[in-house]
C-alpha atoms as a PDB file:
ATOM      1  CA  UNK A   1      27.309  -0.813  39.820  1.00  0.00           C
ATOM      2  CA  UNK A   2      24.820   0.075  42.351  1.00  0.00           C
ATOM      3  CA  UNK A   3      26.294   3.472  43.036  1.00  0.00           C
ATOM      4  CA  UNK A   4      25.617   4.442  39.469  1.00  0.00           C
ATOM      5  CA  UNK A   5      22.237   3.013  39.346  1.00  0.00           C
ATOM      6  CA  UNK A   6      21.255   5.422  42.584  1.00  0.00           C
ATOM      7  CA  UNK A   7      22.685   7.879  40.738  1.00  0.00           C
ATOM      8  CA  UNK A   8      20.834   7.679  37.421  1.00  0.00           C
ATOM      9  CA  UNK A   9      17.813   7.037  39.182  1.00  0.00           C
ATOM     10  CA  UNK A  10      18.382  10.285  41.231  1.00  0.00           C
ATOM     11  CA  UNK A  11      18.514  12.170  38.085  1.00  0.00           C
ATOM     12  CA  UNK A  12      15.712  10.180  36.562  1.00  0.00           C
ATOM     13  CA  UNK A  13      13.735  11.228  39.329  1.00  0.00           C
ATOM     14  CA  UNK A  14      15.079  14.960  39.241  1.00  0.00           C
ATOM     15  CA  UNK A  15      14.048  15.049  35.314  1.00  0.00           C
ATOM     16  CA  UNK A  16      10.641  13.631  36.477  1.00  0.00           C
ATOM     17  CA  UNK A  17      10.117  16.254  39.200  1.00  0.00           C
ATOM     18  CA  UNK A  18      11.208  19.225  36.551  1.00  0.00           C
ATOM     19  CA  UNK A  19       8.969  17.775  34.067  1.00  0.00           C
ATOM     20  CA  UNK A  20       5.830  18.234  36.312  1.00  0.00           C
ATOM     21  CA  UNK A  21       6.856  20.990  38.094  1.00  0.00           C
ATOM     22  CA  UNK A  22       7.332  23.120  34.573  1.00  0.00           C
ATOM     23  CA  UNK A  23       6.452  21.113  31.314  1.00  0.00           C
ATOM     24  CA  UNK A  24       3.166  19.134  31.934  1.00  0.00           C
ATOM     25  CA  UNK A  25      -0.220  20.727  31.154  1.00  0.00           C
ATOM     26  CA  UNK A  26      -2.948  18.746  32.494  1.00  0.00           C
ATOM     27  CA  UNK A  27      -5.535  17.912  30.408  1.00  0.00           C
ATOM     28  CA  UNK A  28      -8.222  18.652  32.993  1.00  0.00           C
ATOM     29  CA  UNK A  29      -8.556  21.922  34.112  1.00  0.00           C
ATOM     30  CA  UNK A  30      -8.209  22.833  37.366  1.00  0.00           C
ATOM     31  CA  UNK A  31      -6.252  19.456  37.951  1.00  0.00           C
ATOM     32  CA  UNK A  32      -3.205  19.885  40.351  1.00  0.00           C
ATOM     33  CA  UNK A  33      -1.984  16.202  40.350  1.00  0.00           C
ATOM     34  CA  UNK A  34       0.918  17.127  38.704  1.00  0.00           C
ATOM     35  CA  UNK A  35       2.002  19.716  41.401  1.00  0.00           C
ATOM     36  CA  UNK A  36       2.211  16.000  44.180  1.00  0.00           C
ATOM     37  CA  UNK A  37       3.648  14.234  41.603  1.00  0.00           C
ATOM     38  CA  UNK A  38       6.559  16.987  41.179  1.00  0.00           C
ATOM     39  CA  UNK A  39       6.765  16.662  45.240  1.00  0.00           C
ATOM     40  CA  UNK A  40       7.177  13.085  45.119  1.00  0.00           C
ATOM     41  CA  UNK A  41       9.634  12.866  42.241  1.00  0.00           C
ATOM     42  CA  UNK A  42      11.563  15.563  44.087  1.00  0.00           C
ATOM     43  CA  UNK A  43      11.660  13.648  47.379  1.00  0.00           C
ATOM     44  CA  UNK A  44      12.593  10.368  45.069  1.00  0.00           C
ATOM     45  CA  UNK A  45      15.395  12.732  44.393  1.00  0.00           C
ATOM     46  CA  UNK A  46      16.128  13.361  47.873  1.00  0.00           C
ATOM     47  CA  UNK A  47      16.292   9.600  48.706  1.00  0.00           C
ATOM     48  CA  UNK A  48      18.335   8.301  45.918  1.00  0.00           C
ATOM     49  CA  UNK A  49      20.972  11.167  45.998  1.00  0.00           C
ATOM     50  CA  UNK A  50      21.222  10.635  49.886  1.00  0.00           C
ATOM     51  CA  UNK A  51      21.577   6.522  49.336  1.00  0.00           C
ATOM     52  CA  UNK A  52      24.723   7.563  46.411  1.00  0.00           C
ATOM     53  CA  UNK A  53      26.136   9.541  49.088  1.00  0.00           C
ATOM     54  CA  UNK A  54      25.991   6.766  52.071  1.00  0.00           C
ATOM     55  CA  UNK A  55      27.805   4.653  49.958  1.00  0.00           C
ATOM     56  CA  UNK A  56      30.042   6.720  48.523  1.00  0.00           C
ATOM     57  CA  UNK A  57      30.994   8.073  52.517  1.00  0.00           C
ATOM     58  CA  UNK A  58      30.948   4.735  54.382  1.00  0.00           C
ATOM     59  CA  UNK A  59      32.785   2.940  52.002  1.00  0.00           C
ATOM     60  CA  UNK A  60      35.968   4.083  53.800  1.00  0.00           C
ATOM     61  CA  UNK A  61      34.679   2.873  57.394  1.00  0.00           C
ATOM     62  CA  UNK A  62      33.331   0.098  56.565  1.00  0.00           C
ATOM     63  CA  UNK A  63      33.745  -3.230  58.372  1.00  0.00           C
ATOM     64  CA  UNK A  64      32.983  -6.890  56.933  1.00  0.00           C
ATOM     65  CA  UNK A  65      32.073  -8.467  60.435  1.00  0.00           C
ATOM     66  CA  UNK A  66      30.108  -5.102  61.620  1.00  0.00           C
ATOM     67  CA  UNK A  67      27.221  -6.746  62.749  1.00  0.00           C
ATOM     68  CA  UNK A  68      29.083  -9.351  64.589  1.00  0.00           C
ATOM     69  CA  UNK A  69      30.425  -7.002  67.078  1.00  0.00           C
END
């Protein structure tokens, strides 16, 4: 359950970042607050994507006592 909610939030956050980046007009001119909220959709992106593929890679070595050790 978790892995697909990292994953749909990675594309959320993907659809957010194209949506700024090359949709959005801003209603001010000369505003560029949609160019930093592209970047941090984008780097949502990053996180999310990289969190799906943690799990997703460690799920073979992991341990139930790991911190234990």
């Amino acid at each position: 359950m978790l892995k697909i909610l990292l994953l749909l939030l990675a594309f959320a956050a993907i659809g957010l970042s194209v949506f700024y980046a090359l949709i959005y007009q801003s209603p001010t001119p000369g505003a560029t607050y949609q160019d930093s909220y592209a970047l941090l959709s984008l780097g949502a992106a990053i996180i999310f994507s990289g969190l799906f593929y943690a799990l997703i890679v460690n799920k073979e070595r992991a341990e139930a006592n790991m911190l234990l050790k």
